[in-house]
PDB file of N, CA and C in Angstrom:
ATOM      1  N   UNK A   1     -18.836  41.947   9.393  1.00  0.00           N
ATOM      2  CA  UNK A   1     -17.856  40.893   9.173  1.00  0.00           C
ATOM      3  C   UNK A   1     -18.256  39.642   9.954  1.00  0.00           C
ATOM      4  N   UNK A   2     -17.982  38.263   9.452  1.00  0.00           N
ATOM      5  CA  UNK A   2     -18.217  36.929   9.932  1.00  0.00           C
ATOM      6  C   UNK A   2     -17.666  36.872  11.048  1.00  0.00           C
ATOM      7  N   UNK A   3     -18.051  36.190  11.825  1.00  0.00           N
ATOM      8  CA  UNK A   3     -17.199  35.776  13.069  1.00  0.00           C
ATOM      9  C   UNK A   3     -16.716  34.268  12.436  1.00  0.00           C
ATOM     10  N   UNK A   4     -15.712  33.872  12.422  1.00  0.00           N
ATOM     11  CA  UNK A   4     -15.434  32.663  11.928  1.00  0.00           C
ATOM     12  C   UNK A   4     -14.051  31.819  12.598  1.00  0.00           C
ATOM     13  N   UNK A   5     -14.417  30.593  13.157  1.00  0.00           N
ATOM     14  CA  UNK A   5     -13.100  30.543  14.064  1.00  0.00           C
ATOM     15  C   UNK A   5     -12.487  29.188  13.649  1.00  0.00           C
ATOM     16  N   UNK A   6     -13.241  28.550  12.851  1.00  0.00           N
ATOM     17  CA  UNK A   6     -12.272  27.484  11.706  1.00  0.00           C
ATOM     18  C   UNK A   6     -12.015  28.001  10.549  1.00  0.00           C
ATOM     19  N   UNK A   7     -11.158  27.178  10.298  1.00  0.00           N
ATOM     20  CA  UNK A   7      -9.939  27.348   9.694  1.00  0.00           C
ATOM     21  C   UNK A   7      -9.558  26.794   8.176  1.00  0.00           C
ATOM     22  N   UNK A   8     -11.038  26.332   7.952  1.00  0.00           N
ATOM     23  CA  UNK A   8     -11.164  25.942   6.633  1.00  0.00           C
ATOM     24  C   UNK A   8     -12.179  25.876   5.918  1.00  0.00           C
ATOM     25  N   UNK A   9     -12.880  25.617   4.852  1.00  0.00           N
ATOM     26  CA  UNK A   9     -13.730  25.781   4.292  1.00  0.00           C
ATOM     27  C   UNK A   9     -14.729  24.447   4.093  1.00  0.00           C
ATOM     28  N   UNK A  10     -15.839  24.260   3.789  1.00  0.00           N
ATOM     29  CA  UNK A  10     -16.658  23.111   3.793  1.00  0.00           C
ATOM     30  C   UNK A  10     -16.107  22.020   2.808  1.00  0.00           C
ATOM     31  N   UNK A  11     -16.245  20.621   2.177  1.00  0.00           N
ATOM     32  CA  UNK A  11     -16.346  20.209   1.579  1.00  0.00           C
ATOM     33  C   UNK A  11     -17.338  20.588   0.728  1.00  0.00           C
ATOM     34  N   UNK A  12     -18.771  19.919   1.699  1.00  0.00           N
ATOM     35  CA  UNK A  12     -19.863  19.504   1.217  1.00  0.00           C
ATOM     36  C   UNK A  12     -20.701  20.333   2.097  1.00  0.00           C
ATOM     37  N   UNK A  13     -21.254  21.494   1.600  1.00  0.00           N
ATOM     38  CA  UNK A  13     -21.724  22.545   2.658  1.00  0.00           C
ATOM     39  C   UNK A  13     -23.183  22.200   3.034  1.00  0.00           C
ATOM     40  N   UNK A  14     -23.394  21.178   2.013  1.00  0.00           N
ATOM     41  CA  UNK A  14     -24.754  21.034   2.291  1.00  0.00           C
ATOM     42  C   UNK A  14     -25.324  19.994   2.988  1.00  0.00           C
ATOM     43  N   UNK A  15     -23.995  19.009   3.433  1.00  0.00           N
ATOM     44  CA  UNK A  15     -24.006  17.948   4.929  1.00  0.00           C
ATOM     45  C   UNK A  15     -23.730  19.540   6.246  1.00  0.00           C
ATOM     46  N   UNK A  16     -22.840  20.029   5.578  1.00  0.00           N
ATOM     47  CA  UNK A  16     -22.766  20.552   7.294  1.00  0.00           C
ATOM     48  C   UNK A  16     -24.023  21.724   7.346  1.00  0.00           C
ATOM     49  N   UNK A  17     -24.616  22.003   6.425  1.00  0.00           N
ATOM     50  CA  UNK A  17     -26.093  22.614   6.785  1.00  0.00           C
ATOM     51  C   UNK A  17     -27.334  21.638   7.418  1.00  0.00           C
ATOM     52  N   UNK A  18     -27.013  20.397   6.751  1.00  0.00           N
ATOM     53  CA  UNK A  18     -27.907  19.628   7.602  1.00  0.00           C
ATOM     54  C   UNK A  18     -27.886  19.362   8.564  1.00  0.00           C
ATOM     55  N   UNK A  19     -26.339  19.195   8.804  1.00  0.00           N
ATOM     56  CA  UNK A  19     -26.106  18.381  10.371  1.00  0.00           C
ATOM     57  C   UNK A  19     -26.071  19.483  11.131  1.00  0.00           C
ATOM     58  N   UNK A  20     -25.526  20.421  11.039  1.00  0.00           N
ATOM     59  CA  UNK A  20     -26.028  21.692  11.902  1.00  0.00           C
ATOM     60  C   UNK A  20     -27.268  21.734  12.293  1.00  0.00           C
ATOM     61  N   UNK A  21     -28.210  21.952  11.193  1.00  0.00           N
ATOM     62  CA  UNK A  21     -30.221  22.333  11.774  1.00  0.00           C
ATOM     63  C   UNK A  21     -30.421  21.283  12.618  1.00  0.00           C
ATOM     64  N   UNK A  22     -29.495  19.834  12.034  1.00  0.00           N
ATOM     65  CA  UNK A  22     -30.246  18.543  13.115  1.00  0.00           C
ATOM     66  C   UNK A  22     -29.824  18.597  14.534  1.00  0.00           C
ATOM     67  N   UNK A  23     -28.744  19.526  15.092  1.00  0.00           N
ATOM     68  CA  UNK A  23     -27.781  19.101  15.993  1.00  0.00           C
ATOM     69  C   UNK A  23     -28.617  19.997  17.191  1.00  0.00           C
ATOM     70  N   UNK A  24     -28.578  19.139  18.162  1.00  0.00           N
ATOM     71  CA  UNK A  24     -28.672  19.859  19.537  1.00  0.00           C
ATOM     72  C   UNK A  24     -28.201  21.280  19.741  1.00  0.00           C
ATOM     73  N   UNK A  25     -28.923  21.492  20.796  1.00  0.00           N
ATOM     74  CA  UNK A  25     -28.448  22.972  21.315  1.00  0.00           C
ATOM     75  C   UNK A  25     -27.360  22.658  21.796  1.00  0.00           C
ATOM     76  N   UNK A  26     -26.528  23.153  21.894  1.00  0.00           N
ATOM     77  CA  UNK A  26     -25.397  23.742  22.372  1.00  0.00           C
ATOM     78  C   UNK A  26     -25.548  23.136  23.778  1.00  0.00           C
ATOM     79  N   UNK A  27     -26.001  23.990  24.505  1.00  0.00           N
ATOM     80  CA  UNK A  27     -26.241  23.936  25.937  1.00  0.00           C
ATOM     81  C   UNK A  27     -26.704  22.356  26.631  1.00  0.00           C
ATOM     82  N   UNK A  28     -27.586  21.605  25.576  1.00  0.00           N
ATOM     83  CA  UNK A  28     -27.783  20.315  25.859  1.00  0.00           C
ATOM     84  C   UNK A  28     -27.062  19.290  25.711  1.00  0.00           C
ATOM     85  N   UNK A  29     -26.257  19.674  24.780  1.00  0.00           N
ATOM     86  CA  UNK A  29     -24.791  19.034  24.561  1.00  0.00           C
ATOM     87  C   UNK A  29     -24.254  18.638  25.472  1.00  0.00           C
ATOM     88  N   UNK A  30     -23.599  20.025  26.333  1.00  0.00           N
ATOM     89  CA  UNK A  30     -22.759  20.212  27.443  1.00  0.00           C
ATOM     90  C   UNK A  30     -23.542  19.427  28.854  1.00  0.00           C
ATOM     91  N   UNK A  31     -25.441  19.076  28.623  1.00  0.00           N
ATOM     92  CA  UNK A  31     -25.776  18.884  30.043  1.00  0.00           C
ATOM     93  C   UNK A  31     -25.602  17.048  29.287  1.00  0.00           C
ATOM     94  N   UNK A  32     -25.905  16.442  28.088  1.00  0.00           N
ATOM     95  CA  UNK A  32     -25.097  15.266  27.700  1.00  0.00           C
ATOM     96  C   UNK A  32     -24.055  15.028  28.354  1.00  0.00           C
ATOM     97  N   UNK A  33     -23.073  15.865  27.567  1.00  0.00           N
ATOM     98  CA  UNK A  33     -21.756  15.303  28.306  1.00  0.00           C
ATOM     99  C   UNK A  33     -21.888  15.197  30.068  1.00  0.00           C
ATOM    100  N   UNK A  34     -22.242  16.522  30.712  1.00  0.00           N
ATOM    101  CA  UNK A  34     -22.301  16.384  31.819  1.00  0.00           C
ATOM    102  C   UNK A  34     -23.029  14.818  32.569  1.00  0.00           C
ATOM    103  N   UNK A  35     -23.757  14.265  31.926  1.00  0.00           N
ATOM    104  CA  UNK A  35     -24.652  12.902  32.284  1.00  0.00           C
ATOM    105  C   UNK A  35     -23.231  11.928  32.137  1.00  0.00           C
ATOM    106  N   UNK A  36     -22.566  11.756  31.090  1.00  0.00           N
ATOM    107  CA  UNK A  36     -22.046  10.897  30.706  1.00  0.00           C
ATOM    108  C   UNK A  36     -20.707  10.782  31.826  1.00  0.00           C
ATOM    109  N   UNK A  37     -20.674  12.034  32.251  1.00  0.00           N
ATOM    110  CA  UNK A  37     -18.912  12.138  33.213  1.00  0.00           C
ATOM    111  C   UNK A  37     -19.461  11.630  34.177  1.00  0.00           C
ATOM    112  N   UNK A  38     -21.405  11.463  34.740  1.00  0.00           N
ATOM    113  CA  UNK A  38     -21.880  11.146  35.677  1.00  0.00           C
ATOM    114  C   UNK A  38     -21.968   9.436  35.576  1.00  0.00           C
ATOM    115  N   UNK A  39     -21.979   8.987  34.704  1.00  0.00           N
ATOM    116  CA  UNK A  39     -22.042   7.791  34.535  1.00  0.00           C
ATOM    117  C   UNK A  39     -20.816   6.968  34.244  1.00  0.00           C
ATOM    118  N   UNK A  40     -19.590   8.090  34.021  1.00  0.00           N
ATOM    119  CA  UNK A  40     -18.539   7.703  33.549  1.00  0.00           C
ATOM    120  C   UNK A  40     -17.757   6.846  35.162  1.00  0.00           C
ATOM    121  N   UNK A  41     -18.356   7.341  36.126  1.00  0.00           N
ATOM    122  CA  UNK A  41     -17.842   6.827  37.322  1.00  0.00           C
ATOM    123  C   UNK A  41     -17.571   5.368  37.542  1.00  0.00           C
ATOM    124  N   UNK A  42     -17.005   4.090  37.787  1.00  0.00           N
ATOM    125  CA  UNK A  42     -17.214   2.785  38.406  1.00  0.00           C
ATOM    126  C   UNK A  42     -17.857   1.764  39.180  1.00  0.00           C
ATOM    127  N   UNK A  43     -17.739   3.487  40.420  1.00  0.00           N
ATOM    128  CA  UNK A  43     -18.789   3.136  41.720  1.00  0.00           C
ATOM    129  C   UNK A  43     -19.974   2.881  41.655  1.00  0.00           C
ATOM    130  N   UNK A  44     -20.231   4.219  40.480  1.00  0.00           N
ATOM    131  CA  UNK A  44     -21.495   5.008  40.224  1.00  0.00           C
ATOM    132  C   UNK A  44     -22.469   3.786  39.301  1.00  0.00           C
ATOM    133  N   UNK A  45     -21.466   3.270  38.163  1.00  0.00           N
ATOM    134  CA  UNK A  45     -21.969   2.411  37.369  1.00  0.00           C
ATOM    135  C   UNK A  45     -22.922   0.900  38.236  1.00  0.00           C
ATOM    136  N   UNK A  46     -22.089   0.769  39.238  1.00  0.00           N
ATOM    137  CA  UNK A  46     -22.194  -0.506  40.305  1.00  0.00           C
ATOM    138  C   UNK A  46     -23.127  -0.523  40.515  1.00  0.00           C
ATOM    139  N   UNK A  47     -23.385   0.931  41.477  1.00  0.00           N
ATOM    140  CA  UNK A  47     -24.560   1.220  41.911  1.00  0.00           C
ATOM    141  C   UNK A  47     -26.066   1.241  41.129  1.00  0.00           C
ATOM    142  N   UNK A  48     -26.124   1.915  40.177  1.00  0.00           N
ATOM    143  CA  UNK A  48     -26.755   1.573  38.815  1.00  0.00           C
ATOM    144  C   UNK A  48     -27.249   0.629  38.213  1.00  0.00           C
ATOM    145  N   UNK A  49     -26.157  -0.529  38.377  1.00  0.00           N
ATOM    146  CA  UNK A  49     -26.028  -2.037  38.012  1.00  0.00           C
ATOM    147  C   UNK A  49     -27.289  -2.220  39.188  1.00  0.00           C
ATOM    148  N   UNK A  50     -26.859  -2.237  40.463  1.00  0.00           N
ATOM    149  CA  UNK A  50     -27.392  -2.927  41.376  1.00  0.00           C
ATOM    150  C   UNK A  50     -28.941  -2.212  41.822  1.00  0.00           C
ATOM    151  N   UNK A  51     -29.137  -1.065  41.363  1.00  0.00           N
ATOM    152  CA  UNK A  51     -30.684  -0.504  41.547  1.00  0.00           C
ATOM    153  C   UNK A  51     -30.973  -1.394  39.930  1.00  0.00           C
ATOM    154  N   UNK A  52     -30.837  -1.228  39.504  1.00  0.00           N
ATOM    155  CA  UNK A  52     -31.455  -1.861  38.419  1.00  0.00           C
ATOM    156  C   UNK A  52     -31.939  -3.329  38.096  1.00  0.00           C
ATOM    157  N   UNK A  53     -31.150  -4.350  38.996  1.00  0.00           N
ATOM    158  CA  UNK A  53     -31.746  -5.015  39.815  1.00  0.00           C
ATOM    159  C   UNK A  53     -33.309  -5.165  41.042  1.00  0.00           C
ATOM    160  N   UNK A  54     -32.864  -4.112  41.873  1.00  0.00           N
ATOM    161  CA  UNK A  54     -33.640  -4.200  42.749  1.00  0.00           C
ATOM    162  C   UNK A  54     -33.225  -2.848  43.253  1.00  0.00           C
ATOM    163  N   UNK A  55     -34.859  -2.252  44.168  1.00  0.00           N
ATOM    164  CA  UNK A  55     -34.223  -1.386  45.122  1.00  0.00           C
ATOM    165  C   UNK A  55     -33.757  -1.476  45.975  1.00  0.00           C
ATOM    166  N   UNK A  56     -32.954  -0.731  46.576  1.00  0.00           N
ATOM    167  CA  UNK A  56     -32.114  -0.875  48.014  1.00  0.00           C
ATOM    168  C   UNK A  56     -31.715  -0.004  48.936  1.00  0.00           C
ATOM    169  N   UNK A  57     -32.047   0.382  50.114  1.00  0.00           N
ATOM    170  CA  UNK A  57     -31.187   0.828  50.901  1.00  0.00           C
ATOM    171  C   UNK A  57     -29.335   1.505  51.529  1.00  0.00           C
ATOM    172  N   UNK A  58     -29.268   2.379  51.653  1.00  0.00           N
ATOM    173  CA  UNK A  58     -27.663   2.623  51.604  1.00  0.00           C
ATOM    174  C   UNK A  58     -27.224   1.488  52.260  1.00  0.00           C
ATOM    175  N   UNK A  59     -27.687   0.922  53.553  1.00  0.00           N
ATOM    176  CA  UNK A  59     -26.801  -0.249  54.023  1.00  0.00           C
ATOM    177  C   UNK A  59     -26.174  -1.391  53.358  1.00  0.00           C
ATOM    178  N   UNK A  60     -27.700  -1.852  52.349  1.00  0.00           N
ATOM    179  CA  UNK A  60     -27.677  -2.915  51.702  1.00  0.00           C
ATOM    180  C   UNK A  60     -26.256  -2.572  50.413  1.00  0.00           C
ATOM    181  N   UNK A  61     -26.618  -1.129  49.830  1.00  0.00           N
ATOM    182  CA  UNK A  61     -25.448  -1.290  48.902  1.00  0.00           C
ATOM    183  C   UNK A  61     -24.057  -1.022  49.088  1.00  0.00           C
ATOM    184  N   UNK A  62     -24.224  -0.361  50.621  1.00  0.00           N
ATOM    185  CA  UNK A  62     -22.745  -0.423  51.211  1.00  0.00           C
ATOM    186  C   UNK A  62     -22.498  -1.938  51.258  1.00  0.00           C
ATOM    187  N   UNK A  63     -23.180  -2.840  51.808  1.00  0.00           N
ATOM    188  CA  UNK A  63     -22.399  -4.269  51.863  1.00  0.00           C
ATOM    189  C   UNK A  63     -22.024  -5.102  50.601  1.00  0.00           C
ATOM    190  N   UNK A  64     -23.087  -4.767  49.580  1.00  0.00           N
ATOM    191  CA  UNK A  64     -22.808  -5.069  48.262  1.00  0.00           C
ATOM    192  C   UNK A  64     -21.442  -4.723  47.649  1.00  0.00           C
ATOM    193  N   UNK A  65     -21.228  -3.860  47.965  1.00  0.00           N
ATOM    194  CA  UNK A  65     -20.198  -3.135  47.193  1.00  0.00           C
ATOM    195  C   UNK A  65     -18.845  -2.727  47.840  1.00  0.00           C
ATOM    196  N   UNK A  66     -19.019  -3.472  49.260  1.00  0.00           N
ATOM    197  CA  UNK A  66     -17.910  -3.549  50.213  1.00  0.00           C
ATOM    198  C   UNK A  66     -17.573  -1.746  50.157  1.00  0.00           C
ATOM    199  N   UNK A  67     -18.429  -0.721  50.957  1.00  0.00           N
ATOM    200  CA  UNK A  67     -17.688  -0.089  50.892  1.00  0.00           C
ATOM    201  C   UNK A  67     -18.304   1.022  51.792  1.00  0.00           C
ATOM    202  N   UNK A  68     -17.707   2.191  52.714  1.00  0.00           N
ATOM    203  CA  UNK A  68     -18.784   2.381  53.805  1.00  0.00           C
ATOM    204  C   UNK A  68     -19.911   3.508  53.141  1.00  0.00           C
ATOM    205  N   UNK A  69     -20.739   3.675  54.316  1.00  0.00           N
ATOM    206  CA  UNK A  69     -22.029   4.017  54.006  1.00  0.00           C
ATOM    207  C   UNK A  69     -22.024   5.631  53.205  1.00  0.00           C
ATOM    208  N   UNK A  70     -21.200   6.055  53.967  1.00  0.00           N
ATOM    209  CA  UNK A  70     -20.793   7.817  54.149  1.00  0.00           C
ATOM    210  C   UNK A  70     -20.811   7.604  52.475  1.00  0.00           C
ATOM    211  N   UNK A  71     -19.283   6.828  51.867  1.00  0.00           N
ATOM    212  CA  UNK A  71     -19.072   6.512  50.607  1.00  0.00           C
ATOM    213  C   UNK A  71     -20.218   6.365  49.395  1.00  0.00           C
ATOM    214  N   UNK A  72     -21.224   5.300  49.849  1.00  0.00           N
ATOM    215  CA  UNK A  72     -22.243   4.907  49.120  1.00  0.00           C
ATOM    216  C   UNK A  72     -22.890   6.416  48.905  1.00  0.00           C
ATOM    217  N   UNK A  73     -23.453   7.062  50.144  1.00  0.00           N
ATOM    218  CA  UNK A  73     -24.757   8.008  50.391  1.00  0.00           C
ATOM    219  C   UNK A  73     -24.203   9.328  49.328  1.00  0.00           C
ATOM    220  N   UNK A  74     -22.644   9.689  49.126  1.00  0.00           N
ATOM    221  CA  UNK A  74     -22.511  10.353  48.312  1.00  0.00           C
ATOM    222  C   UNK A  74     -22.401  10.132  47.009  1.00  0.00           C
ATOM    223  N   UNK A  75     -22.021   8.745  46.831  1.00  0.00           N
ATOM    224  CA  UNK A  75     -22.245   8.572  45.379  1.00  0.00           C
ATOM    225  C   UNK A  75     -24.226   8.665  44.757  1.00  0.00           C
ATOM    226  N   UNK A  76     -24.950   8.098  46.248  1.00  0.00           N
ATOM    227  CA  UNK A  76     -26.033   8.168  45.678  1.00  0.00           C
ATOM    228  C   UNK A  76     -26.746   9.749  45.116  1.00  0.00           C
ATOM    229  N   UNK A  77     -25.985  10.495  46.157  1.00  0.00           N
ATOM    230  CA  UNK A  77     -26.050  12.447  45.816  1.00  0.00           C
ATOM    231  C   UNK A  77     -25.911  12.999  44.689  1.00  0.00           C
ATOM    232  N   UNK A  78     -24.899  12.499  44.040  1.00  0.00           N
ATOM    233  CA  UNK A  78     -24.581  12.721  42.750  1.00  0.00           C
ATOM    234  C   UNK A  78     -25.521  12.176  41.366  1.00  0.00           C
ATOM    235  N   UNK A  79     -25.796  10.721  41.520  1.00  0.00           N
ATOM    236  CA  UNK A  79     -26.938  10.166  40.778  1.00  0.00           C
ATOM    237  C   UNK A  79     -28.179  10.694  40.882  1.00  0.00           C
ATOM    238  N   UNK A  80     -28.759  11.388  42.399  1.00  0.00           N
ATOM    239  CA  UNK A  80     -29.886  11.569  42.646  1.00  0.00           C
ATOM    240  C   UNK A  80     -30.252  12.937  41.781  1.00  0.00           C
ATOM    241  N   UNK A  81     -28.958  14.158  41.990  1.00  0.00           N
ATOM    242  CA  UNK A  81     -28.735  15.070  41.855  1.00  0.00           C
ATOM    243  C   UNK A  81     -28.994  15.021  39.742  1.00  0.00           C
ATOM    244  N   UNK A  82     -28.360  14.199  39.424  1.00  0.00           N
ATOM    245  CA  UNK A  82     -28.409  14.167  37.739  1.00  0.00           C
ATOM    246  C   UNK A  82     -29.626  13.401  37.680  1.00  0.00           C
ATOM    247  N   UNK A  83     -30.401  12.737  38.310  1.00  0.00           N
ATOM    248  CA  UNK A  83     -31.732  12.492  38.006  1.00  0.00           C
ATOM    249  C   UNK A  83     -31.794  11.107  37.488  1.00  0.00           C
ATOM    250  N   UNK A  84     -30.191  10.295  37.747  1.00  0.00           N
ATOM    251  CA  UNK A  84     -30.822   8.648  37.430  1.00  0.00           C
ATOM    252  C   UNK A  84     -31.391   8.133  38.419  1.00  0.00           C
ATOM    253  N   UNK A  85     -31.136   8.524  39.909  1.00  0.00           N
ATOM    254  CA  UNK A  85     -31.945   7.429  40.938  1.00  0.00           C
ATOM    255  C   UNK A  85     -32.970   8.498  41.371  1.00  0.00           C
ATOM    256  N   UNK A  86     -34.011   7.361  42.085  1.00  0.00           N
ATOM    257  CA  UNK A  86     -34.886   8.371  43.052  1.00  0.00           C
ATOM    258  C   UNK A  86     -35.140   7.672  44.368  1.00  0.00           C
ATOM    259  N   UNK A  87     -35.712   8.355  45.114  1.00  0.00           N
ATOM    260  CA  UNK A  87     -35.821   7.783  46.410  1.00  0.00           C
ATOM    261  C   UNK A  87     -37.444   7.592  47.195  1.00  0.00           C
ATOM    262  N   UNK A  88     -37.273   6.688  48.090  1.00  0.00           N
ATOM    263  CA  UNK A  88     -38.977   6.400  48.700  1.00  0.00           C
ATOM    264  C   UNK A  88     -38.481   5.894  50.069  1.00  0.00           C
ATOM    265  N   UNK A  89     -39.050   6.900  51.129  1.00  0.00           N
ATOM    266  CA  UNK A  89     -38.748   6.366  52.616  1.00  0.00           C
ATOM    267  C   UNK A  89     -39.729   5.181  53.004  1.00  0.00           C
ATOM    268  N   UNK A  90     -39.238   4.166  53.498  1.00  0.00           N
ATOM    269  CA  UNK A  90     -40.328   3.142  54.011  1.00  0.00           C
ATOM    270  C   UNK A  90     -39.676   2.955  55.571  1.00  0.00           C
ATOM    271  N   UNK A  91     -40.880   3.282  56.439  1.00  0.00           N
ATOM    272  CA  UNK A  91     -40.103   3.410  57.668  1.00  0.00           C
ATOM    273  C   UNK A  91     -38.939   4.186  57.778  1.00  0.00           C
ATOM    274  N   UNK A  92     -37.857   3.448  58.381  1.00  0.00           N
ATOM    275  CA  UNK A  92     -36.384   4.620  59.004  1.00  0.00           C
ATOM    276  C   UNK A  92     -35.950   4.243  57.803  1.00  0.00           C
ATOM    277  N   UNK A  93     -36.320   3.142  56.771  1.00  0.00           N
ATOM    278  CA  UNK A  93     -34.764   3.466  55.822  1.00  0.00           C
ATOM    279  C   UNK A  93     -35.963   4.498  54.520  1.00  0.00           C
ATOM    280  N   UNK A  94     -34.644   4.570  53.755  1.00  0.00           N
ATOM    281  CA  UNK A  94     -34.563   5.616  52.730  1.00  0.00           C
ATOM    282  C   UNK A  94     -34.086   4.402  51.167  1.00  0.00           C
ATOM    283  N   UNK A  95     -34.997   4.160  50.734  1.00  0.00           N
ATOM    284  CA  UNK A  95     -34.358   3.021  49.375  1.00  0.00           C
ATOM    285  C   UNK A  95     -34.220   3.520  47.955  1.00  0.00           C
ATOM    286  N   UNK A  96     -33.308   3.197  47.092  1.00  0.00           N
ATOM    287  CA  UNK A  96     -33.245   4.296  46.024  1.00  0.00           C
ATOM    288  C   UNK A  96     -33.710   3.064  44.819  1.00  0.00           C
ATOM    289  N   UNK A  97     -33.730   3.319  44.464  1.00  0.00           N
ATOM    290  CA  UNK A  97     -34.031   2.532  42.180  1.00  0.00           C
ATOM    291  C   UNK A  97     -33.731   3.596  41.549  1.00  0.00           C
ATOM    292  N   UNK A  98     -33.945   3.233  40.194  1.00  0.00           N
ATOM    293  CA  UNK A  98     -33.248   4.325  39.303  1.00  0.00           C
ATOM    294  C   UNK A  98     -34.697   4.574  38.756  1.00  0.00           C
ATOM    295  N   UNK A  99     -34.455   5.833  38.288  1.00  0.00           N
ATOM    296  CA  UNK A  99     -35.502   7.003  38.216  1.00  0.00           C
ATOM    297  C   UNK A  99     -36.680   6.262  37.288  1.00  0.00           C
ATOM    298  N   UNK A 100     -36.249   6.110  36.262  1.00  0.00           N
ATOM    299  CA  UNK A 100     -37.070   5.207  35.192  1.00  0.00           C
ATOM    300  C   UNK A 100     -36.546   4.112  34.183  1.00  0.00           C
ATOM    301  N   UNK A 101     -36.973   3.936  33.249  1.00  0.00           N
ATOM    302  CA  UNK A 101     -36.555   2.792  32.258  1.00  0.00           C
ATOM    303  C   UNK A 101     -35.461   3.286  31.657  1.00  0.00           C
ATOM    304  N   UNK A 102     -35.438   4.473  30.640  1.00  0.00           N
ATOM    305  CA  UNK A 102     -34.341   4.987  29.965  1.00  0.00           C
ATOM    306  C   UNK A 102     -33.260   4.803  30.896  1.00  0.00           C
ATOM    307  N   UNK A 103     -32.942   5.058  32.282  1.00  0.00           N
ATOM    308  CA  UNK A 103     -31.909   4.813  32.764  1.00  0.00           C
ATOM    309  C   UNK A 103     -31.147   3.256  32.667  1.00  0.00           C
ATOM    310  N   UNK A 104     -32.429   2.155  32.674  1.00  0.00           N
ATOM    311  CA  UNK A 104     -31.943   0.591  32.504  1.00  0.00           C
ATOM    312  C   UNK A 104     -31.614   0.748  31.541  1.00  0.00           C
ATOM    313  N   UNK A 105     -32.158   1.092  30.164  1.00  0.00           N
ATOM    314  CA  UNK A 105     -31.711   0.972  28.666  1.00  0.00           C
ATOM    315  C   UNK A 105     -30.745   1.402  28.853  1.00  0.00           C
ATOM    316  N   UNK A 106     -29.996   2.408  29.331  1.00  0.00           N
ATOM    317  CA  UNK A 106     -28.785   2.993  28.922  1.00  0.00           C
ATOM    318  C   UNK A 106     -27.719   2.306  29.617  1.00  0.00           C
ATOM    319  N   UNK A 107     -28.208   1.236  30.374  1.00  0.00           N
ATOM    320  CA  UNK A 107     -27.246   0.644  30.926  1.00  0.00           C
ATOM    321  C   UNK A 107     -27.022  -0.650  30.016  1.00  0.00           C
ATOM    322  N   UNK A 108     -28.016  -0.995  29.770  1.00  0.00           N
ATOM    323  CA  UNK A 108     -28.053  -2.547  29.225  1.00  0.00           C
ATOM    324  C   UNK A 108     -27.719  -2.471  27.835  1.00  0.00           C
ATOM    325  N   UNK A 109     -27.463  -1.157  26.918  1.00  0.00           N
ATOM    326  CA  UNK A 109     -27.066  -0.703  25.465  1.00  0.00           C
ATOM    327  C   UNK A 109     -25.867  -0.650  25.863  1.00  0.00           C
ATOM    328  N   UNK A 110     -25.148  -0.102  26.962  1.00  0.00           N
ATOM    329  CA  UNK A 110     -23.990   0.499  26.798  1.00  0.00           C
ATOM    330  C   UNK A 110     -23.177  -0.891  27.454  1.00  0.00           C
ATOM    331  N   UNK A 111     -23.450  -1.725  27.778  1.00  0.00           N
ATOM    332  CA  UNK A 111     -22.960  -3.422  28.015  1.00  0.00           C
ATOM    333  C   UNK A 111     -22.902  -4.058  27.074  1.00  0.00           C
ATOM    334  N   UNK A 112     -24.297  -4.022  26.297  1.00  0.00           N
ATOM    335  CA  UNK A 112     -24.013  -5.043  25.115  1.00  0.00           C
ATOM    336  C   UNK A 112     -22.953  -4.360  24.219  1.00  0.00           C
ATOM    337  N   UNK A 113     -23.090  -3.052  24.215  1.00  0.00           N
ATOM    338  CA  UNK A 113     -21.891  -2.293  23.432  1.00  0.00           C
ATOM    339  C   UNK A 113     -20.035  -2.911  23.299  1.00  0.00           C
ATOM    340  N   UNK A 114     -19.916  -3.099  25.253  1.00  0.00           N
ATOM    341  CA  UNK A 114     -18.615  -2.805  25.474  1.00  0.00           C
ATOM    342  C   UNK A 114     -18.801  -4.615  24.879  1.00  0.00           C
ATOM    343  N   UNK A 115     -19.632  -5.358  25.256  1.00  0.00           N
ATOM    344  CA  UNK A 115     -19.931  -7.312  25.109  1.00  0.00           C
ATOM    345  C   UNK A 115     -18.669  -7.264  23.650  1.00  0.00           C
ATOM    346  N   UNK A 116     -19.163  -6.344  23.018  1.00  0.00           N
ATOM    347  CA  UNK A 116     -19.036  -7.084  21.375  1.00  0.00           C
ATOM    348  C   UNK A 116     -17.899  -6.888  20.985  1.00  0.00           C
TER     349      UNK A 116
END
């Protein structure tokens, strides 16, 4: 017997056969969404904004962003942790940028997005 847990039948069975074979795994879905709740943040976005600019130091983006360091260093944990920023010690400080380009694109798509 089917396992079947909707509740209705296809229209057009042969869009939802396609879009099915085309569709992500499952599991990558969920690590999608998971990116997006990561980006869904304010702070997080700021921060983002402002490596994407330039790299910087926790001090520097604590003052940027008026807000203390402790604050900054965990938001940077979380970004570092999902893989948009990375880090390079020069001397005592520790400076982050964002990991690569796809991370700017996804910033600068999802602006002109909200622009229009």
């Amino acid at each position: 017997m089917e396992n079947k847990k909707s509740d209705c039948e296809a229209v057009n069975i042969e869009i939802v056969n396609k879009v099915k074979f085309n569709m992500p795994d499952i599991k990558k879905l969920y690590e999608l969404s998971d990116f997006f709740k990561v980006m869904g943040d304010g702070t997080r976005i700021q921060l983002l904004w402002a490596l994407e600019e330039s790299e910087m130091c926790v001090g520097d983006l604590a003052v940027l962003l008026d807000m203390t360091k402790s604050a900054i260093s965990h938001q940077l944990k979380v970004l570092r942790m999902a893989k948009l920023v990375r880090t390079q010690k020069k001397g005592k400080n520790v400076y982050y940028s964002l990991d690569d380009n796809h991370v700017q694109k996804i910033l600068e798509y999802a602006l002109e997005h909200v622009k229009e």
